[in-house]
PDB file of N, CA and C in Angstrom:
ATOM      1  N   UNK A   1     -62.522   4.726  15.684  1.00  0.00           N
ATOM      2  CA  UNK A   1     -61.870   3.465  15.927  1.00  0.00           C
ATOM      3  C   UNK A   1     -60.550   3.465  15.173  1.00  0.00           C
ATOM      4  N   UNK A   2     -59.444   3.134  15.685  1.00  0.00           N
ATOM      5  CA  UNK A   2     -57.752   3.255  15.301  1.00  0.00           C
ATOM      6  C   UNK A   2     -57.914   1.774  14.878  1.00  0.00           C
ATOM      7  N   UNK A   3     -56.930   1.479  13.721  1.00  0.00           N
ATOM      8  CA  UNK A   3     -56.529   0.478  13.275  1.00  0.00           C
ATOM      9  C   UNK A   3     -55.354  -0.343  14.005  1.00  0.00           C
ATOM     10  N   UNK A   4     -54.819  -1.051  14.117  1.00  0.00           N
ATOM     11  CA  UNK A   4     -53.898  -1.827  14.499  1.00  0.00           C
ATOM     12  C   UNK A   4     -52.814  -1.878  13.665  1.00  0.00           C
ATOM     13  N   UNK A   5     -51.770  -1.764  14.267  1.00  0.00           N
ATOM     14  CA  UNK A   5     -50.273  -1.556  13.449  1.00  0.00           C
ATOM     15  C   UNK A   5     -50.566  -2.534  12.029  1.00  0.00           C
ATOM     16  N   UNK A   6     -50.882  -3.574  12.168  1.00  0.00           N
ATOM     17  CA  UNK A   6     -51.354  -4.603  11.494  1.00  0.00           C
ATOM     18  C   UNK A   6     -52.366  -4.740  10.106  1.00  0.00           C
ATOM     19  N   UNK A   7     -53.464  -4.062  10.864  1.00  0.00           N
ATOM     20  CA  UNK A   7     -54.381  -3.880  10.008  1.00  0.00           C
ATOM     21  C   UNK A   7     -53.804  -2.867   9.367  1.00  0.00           C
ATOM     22  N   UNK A   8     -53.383  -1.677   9.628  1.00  0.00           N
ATOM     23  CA  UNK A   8     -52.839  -0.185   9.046  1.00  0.00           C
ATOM     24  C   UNK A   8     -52.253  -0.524   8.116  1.00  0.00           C
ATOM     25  N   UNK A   9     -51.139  -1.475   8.115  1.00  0.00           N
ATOM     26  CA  UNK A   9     -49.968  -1.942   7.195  1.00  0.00           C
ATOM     27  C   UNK A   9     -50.906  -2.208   5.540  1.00  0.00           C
ATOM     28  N   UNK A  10     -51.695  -3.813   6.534  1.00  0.00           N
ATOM     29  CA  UNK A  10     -52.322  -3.947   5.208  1.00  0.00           C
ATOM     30  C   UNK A  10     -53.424  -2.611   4.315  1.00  0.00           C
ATOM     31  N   UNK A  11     -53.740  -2.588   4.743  1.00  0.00           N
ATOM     32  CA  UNK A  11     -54.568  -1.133   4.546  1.00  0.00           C
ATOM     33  C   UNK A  11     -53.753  -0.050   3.590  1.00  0.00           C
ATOM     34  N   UNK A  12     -52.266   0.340   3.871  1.00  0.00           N
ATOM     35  CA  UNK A  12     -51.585   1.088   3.052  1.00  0.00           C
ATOM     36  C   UNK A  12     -51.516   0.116   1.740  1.00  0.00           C
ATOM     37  N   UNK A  13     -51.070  -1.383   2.316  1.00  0.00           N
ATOM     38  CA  UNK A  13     -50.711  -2.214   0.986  1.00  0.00           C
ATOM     39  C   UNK A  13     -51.942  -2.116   0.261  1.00  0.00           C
ATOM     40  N   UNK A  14     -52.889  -2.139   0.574  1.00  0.00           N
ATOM     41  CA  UNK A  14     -54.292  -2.984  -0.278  1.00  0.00           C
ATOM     42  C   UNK A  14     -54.318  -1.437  -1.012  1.00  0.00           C
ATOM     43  N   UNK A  15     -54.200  -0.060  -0.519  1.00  0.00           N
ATOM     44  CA  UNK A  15     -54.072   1.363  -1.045  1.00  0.00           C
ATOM     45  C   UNK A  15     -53.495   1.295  -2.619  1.00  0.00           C
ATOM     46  N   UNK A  16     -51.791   1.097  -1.528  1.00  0.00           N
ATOM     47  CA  UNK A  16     -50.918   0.854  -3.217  1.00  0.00           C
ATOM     48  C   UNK A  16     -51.815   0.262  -4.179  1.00  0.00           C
ATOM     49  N   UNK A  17     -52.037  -1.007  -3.989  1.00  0.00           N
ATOM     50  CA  UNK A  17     -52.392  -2.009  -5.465  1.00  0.00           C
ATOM     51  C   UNK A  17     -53.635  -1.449  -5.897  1.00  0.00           C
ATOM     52  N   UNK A  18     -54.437  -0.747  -5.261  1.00  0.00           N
ATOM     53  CA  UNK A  18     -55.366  -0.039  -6.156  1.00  0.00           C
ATOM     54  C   UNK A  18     -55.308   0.760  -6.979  1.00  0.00           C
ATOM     55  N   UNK A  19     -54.399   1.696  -6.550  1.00  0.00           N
ATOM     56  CA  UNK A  19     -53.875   2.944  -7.348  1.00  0.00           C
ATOM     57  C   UNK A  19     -52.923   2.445  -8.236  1.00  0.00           C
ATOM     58  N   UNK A  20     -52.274   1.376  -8.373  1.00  0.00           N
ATOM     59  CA  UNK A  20     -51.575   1.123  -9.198  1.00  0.00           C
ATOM     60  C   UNK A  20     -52.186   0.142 -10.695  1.00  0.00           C
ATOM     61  N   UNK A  21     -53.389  -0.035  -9.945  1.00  0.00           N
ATOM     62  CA  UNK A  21     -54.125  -0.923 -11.044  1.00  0.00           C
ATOM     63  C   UNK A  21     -54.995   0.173 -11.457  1.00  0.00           C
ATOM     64  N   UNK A  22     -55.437   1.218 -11.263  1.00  0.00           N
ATOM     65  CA  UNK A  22     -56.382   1.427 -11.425  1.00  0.00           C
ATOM     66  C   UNK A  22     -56.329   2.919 -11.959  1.00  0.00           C
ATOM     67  N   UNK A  23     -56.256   3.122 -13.409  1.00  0.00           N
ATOM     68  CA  UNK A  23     -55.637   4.389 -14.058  1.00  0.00           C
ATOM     69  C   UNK A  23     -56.058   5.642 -13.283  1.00  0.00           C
ATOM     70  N   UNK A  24     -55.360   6.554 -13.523  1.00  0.00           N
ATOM     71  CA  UNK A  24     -55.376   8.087 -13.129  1.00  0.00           C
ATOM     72  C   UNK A  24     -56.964   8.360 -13.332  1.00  0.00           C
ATOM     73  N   UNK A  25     -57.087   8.380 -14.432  1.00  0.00           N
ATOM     74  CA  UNK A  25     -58.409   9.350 -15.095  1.00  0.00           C
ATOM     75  C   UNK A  25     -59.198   8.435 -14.425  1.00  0.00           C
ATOM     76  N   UNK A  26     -59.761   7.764 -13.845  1.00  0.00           N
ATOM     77  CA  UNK A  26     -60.589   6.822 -13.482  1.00  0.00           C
ATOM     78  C   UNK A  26     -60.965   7.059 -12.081  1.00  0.00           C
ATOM     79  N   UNK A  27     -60.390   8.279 -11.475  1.00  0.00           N
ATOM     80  CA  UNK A  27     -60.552   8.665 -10.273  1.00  0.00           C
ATOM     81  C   UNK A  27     -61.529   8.221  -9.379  1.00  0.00           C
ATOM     82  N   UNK A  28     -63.301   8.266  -9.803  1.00  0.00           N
ATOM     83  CA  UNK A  28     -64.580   8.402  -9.189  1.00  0.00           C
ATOM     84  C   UNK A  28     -64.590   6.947  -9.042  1.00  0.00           C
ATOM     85  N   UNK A  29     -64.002   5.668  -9.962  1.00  0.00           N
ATOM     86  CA  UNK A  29     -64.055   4.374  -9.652  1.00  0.00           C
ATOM     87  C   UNK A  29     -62.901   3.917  -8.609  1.00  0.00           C
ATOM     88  N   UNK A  30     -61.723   5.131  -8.778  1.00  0.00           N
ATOM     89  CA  UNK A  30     -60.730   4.831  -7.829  1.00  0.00           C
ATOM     90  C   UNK A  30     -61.381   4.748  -6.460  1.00  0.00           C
ATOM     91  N   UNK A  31     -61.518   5.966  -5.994  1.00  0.00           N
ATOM     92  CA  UNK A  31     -62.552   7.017  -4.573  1.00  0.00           C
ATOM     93  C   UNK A  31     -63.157   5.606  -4.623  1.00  0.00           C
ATOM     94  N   UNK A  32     -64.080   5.282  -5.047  1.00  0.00           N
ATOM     95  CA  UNK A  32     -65.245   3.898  -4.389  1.00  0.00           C
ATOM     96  C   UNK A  32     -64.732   3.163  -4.297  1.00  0.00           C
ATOM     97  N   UNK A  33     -63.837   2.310  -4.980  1.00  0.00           N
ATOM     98  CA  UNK A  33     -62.936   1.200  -4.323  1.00  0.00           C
ATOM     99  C   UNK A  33     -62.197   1.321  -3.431  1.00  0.00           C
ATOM    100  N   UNK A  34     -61.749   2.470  -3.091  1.00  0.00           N
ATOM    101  CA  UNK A  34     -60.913   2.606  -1.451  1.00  0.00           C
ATOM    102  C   UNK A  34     -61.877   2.833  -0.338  1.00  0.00           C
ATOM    103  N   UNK A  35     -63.539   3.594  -0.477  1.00  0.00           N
ATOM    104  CA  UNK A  35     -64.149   3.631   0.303  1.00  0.00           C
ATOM    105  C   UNK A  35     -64.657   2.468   0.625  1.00  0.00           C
ATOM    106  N   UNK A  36     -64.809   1.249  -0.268  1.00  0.00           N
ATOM    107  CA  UNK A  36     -65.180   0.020   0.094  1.00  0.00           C
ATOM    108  C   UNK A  36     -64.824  -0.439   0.348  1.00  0.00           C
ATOM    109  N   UNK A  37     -63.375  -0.736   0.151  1.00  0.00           N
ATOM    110  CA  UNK A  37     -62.904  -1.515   0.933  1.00  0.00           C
ATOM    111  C   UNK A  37     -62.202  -1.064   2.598  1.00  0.00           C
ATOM    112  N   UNK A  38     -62.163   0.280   2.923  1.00  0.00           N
ATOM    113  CA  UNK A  38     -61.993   1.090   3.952  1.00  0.00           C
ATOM    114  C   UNK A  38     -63.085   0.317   4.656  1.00  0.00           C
ATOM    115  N   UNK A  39     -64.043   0.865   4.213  1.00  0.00           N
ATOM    116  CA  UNK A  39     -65.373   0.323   5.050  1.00  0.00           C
ATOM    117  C   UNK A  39     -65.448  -0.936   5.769  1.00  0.00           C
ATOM    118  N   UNK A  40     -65.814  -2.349   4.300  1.00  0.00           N
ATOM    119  CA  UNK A  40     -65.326  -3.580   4.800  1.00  0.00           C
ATOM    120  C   UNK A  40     -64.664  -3.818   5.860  1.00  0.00           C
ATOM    121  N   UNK A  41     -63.394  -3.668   5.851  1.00  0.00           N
ATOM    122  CA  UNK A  41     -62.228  -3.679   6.582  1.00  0.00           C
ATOM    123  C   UNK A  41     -62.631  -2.773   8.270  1.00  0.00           C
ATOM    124  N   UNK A  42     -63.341  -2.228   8.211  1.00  0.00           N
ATOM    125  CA  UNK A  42     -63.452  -1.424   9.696  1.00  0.00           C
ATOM    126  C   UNK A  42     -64.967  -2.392  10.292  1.00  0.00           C
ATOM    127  N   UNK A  43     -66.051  -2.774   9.064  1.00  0.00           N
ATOM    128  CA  UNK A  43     -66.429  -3.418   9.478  1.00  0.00           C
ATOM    129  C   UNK A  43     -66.750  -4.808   9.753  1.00  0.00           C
ATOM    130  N   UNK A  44     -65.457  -5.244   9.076  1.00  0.00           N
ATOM    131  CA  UNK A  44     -65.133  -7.049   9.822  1.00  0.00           C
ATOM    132  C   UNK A  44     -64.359  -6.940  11.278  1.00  0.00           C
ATOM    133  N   UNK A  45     -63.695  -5.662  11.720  1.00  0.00           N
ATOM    134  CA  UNK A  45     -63.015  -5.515  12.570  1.00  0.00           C
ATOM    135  C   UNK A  45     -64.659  -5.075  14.359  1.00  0.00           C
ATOM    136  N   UNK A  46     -65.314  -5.217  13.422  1.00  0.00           N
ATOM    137  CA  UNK A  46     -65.958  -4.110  14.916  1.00  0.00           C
ATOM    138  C   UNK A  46     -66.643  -4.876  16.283  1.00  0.00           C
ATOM    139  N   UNK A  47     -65.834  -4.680  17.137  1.00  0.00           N
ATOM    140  CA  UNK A  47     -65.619  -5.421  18.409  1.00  0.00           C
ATOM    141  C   UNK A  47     -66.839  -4.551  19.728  1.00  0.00           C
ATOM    142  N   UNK A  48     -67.821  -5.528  20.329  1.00  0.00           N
ATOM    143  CA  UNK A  48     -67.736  -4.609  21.432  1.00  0.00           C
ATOM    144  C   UNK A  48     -67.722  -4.981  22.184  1.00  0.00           C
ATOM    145  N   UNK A  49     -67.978  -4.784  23.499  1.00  0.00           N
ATOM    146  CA  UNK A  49     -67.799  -5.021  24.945  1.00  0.00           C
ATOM    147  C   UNK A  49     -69.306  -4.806  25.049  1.00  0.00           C
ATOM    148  N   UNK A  50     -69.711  -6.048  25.961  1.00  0.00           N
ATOM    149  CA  UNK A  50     -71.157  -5.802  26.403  1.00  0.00           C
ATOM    150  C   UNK A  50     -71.612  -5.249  27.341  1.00  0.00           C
ATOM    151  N   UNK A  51     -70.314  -5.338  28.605  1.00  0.00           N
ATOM    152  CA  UNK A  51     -70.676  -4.256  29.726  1.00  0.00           C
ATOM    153  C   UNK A  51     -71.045  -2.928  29.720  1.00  0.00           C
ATOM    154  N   UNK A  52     -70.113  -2.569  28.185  1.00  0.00           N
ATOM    155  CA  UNK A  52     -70.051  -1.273  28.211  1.00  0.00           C
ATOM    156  C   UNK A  52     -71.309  -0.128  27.035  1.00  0.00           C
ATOM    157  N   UNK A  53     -72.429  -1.315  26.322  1.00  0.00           N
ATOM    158  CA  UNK A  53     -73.377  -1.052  25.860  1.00  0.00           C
ATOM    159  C   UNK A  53     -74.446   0.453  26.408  1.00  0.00           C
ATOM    160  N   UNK A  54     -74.535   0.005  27.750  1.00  0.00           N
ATOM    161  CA  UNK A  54     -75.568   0.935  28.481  1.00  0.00           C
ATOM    162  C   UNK A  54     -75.738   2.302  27.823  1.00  0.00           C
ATOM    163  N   UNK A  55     -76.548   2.594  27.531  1.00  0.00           N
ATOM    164  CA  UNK A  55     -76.755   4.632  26.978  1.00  0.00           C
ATOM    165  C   UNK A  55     -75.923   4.575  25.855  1.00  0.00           C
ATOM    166  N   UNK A  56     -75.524   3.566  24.765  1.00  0.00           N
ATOM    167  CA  UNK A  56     -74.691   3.915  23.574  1.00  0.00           C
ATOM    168  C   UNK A  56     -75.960   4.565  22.650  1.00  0.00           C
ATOM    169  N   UNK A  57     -75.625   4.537  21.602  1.00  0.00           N
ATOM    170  CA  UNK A  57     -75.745   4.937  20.500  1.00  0.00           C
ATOM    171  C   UNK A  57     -76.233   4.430  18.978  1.00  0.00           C
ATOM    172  N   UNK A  58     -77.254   4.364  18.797  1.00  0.00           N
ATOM    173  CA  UNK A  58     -77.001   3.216  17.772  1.00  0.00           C
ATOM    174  C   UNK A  58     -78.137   4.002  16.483  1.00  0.00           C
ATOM    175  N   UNK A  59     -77.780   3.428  15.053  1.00  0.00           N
ATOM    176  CA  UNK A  59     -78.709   4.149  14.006  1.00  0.00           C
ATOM    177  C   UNK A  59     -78.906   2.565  13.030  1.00  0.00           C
ATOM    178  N   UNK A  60     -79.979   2.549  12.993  1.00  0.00           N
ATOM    179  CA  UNK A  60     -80.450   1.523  12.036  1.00  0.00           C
ATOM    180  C   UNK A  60     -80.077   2.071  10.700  1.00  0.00           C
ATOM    181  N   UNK A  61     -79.408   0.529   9.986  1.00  0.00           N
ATOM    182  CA  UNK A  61     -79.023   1.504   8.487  1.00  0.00           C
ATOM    183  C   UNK A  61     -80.252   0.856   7.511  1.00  0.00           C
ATOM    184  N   UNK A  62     -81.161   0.167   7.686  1.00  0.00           N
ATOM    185  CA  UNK A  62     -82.463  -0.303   7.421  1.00  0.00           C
ATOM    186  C   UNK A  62     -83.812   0.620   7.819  1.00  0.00           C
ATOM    187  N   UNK A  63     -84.226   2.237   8.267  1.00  0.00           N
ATOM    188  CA  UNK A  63     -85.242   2.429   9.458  1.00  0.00           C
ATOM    189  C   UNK A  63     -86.757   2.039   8.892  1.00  0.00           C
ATOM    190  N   UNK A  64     -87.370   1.445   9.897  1.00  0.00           N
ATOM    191  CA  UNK A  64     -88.563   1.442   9.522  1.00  0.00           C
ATOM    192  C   UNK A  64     -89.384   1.992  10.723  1.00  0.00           C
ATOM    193  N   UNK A  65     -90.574   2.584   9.948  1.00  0.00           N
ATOM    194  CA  UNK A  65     -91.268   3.251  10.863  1.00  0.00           C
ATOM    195  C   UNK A  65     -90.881   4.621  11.113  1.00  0.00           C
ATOM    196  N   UNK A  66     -89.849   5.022  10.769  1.00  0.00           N
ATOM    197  CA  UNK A  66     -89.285   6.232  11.122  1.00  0.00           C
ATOM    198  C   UNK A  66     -88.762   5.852  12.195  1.00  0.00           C
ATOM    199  N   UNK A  67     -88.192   5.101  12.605  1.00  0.00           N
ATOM    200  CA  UNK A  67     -87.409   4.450  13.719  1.00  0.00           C
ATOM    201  C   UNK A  67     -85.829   4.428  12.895  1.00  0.00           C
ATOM    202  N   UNK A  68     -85.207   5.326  13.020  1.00  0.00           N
ATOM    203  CA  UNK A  68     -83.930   5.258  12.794  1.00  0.00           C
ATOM    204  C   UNK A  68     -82.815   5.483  14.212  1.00  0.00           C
ATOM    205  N   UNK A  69     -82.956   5.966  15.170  1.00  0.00           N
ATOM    206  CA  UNK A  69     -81.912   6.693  15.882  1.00  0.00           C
ATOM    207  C   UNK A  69     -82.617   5.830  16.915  1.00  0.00           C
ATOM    208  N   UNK A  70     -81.204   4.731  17.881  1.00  0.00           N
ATOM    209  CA  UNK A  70     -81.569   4.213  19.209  1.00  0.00           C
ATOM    210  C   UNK A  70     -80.770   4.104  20.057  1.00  0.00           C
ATOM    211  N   UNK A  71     -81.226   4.264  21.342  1.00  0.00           N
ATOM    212  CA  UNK A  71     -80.525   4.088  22.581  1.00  0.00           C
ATOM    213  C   UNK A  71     -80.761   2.564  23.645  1.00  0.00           C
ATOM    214  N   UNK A  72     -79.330   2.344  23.960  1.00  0.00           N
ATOM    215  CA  UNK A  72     -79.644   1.135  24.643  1.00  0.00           C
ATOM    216  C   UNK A  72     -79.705   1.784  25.802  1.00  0.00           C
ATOM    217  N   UNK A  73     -81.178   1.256  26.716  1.00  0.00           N
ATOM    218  CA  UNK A  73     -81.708   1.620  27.674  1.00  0.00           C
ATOM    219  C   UNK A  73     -81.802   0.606  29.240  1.00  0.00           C
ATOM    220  N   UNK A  74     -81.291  -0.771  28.545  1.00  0.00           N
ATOM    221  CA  UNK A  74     -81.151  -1.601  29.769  1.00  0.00           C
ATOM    222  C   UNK A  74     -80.247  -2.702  29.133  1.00  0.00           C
ATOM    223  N   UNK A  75     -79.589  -3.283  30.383  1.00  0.00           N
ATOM    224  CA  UNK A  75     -79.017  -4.764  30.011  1.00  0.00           C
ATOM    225  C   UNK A  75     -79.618  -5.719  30.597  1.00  0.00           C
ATOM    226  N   UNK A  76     -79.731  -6.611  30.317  1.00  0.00           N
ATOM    227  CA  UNK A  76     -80.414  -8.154  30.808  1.00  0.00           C
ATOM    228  C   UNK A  76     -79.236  -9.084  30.913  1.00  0.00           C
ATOM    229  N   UNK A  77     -79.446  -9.361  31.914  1.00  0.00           N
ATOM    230  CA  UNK A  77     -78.171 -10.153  32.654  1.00  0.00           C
ATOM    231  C   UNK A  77     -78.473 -11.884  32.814  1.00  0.00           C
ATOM    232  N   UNK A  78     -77.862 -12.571  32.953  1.00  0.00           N
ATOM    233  CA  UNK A  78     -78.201 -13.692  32.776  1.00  0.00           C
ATOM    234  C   UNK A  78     -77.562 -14.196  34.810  1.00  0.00           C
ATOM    235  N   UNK A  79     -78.118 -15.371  35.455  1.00  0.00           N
ATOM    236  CA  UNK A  79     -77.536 -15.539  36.419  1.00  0.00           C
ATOM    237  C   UNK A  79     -76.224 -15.733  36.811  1.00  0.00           C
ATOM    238  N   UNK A  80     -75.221 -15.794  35.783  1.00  0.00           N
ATOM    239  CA  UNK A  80     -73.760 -15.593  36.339  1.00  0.00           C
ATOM    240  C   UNK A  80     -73.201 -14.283  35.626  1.00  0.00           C
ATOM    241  N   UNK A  81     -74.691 -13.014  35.893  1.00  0.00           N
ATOM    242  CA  UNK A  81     -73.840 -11.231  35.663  1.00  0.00           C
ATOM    243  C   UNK A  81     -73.420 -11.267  34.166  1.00  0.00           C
ATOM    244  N   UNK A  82     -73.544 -12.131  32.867  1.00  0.00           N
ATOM    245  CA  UNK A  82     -73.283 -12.063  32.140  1.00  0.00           C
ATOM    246  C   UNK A  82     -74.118 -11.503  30.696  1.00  0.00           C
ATOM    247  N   UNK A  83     -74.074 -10.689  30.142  1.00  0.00           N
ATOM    248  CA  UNK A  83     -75.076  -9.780  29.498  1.00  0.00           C
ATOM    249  C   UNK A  83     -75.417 -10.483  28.450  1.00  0.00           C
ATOM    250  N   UNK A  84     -76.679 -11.028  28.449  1.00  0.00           N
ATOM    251  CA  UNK A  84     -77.483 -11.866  27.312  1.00  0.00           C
ATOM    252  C   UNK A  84     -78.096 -11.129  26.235  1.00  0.00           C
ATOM    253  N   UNK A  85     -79.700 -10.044  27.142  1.00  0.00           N
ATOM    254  CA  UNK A  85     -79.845  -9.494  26.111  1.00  0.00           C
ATOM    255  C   UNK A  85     -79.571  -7.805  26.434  1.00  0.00           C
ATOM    256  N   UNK A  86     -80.159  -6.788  24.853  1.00  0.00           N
ATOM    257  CA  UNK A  86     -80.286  -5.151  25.706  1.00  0.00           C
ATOM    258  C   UNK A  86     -81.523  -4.884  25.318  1.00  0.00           C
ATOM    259  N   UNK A  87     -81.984  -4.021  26.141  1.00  0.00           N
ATOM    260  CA  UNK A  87     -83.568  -3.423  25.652  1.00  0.00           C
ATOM    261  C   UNK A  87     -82.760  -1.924  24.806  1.00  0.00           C
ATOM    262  N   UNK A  88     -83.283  -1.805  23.377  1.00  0.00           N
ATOM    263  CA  UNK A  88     -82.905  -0.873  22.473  1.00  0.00           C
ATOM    264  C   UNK A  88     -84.233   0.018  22.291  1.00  0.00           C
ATOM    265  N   UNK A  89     -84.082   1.086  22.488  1.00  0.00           N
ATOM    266  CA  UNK A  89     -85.377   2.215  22.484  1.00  0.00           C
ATOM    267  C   UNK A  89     -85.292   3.205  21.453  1.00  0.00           C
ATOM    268  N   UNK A  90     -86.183   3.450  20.941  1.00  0.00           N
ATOM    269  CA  UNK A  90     -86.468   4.199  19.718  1.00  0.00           C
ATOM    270  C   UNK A  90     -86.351   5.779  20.466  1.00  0.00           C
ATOM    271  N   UNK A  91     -85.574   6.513  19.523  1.00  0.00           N
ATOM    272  CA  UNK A  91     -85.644   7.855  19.877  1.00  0.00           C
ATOM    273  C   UNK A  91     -87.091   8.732  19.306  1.00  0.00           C
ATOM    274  N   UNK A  92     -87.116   8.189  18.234  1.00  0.00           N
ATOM    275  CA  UNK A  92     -88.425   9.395  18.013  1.00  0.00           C
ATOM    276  C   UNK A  92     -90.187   8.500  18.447  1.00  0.00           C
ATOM    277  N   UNK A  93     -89.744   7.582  18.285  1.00  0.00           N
ATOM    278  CA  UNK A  93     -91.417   6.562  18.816  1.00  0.00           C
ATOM    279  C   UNK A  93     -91.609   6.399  20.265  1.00  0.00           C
ATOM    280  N   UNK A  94     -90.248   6.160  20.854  1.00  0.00           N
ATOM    281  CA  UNK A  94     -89.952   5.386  22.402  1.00  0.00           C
ATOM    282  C   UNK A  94     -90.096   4.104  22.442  1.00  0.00           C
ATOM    283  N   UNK A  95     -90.332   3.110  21.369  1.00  0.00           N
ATOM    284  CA  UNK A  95     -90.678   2.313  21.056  1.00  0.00           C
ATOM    285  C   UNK A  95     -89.559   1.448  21.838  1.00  0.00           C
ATOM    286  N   UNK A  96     -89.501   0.388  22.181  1.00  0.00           N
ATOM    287  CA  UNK A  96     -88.570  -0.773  22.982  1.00  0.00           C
ATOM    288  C   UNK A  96     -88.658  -1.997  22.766  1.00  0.00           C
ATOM    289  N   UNK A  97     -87.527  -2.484  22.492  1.00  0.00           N
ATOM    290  CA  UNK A  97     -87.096  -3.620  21.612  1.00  0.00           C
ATOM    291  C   UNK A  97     -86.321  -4.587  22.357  1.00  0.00           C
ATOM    292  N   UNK A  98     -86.632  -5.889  22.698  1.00  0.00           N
ATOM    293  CA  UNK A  98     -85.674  -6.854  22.958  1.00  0.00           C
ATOM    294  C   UNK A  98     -84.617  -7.817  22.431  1.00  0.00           C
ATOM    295  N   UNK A  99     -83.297  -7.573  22.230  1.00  0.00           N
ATOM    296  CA  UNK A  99     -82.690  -7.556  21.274  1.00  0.00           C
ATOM    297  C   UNK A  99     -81.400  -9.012  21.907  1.00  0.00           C
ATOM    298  N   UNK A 100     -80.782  -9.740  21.197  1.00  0.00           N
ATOM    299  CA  UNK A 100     -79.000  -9.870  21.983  1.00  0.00           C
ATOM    300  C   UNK A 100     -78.410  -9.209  21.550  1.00  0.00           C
ATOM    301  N   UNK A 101     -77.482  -8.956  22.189  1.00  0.00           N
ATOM    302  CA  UNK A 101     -76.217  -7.690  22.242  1.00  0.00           C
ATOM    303  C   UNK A 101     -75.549  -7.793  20.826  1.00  0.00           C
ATOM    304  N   UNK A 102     -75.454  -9.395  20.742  1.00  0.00           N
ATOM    305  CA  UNK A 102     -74.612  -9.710  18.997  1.00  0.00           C
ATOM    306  C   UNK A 102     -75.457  -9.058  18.039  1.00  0.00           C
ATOM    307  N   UNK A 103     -76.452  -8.823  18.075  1.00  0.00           N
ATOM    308  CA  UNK A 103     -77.345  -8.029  16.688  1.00  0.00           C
ATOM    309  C   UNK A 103     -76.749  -6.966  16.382  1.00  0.00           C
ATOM    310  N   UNK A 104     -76.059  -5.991  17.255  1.00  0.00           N
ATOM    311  CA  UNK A 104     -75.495  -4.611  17.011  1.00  0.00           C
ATOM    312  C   UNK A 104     -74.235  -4.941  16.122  1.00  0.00           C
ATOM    313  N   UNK A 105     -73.817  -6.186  15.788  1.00  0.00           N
ATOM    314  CA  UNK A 105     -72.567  -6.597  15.020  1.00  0.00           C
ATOM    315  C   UNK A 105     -73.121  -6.620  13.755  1.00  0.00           C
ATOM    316  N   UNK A 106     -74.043  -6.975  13.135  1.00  0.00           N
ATOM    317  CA  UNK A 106     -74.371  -7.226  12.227  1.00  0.00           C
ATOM    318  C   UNK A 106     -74.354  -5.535  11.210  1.00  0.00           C
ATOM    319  N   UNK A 107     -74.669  -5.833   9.995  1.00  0.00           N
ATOM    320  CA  UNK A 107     -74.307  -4.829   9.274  1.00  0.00           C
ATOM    321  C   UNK A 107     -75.813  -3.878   9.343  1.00  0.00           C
ATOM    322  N   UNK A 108     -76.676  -3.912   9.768  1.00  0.00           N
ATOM    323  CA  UNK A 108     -78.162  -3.597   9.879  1.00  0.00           C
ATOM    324  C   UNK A 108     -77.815  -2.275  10.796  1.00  0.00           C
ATOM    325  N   UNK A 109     -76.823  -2.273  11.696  1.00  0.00           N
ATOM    326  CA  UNK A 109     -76.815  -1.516  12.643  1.00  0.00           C
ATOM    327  C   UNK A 109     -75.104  -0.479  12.609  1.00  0.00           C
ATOM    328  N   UNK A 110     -75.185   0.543  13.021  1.00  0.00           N
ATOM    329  CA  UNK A 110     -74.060   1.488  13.316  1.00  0.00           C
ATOM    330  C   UNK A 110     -74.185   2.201  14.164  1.00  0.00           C
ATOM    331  N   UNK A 111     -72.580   2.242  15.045  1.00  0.00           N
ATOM    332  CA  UNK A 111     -72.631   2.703  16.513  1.00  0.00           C
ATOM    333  C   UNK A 111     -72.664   3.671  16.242  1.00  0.00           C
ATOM    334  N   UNK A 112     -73.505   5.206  16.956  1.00  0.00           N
ATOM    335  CA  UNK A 112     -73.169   6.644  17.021  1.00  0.00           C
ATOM    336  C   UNK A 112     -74.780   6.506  15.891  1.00  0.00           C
ATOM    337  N   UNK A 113     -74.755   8.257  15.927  1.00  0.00           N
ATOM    338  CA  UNK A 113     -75.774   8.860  15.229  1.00  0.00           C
ATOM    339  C   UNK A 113     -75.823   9.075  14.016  1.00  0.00           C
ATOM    340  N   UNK A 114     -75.900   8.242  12.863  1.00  0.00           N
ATOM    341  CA  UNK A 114     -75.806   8.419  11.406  1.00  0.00           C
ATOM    342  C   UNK A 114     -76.754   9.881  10.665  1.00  0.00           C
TER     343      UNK A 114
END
């Protein structure tokens, strides 16, 4: 996922003021404060499209059961074609889950194969 001219900007700025607050030798506290807030920042931004759910990708960052790795396997449509919920399927159980699409926003979940 590319940042936006916008977001990028701030992103270099929020860079600077870390490194500038935040002494040399102090490196390993430097590294985690840019990965956190890298992170944050990509994930207040994460947008999806519900049409385009079908066969994604998804890894619970919570697994239980040994249920970590899932595929969305159906959409549920509501009567004006509009995608309400997805059925999410367990890769190693097959297990199937009825979910709304907004749950994959939440921080519980990450797109692609962790």
């Amino acid at each position: 996922m590319q940042a936006s001219p916008m977001e990028s900007g701030r992103t270099s700025c929020l860079l600077t003021a870390i490194e500038t607050c935040i002494p040399e030798r102090s490196r390993v506290v430097r590294r985690a404060v840019i990965h956190y807030y890298q992170k944050t920042e990509i994930t207040m931004t994460k947008k999806l499209n519900p049409n385009k759910l079908l066969l994604s990708k998804w890894t619970a960052t919570r697994p239980k059961n040994k249920e970590k790795h899932f595929i969305v396997t159906e959409l549920i449509r509501d009567d004006d074609e509009q995608v309400t919920d997805i059925i999410l399927e367990a890769v190693y159980t097959k297990n199937a889950y009825q979910l709304s699409w907004q749950t994959l926003l939440d921080d519980l979940w990450q797109q692609g194969w962790k």
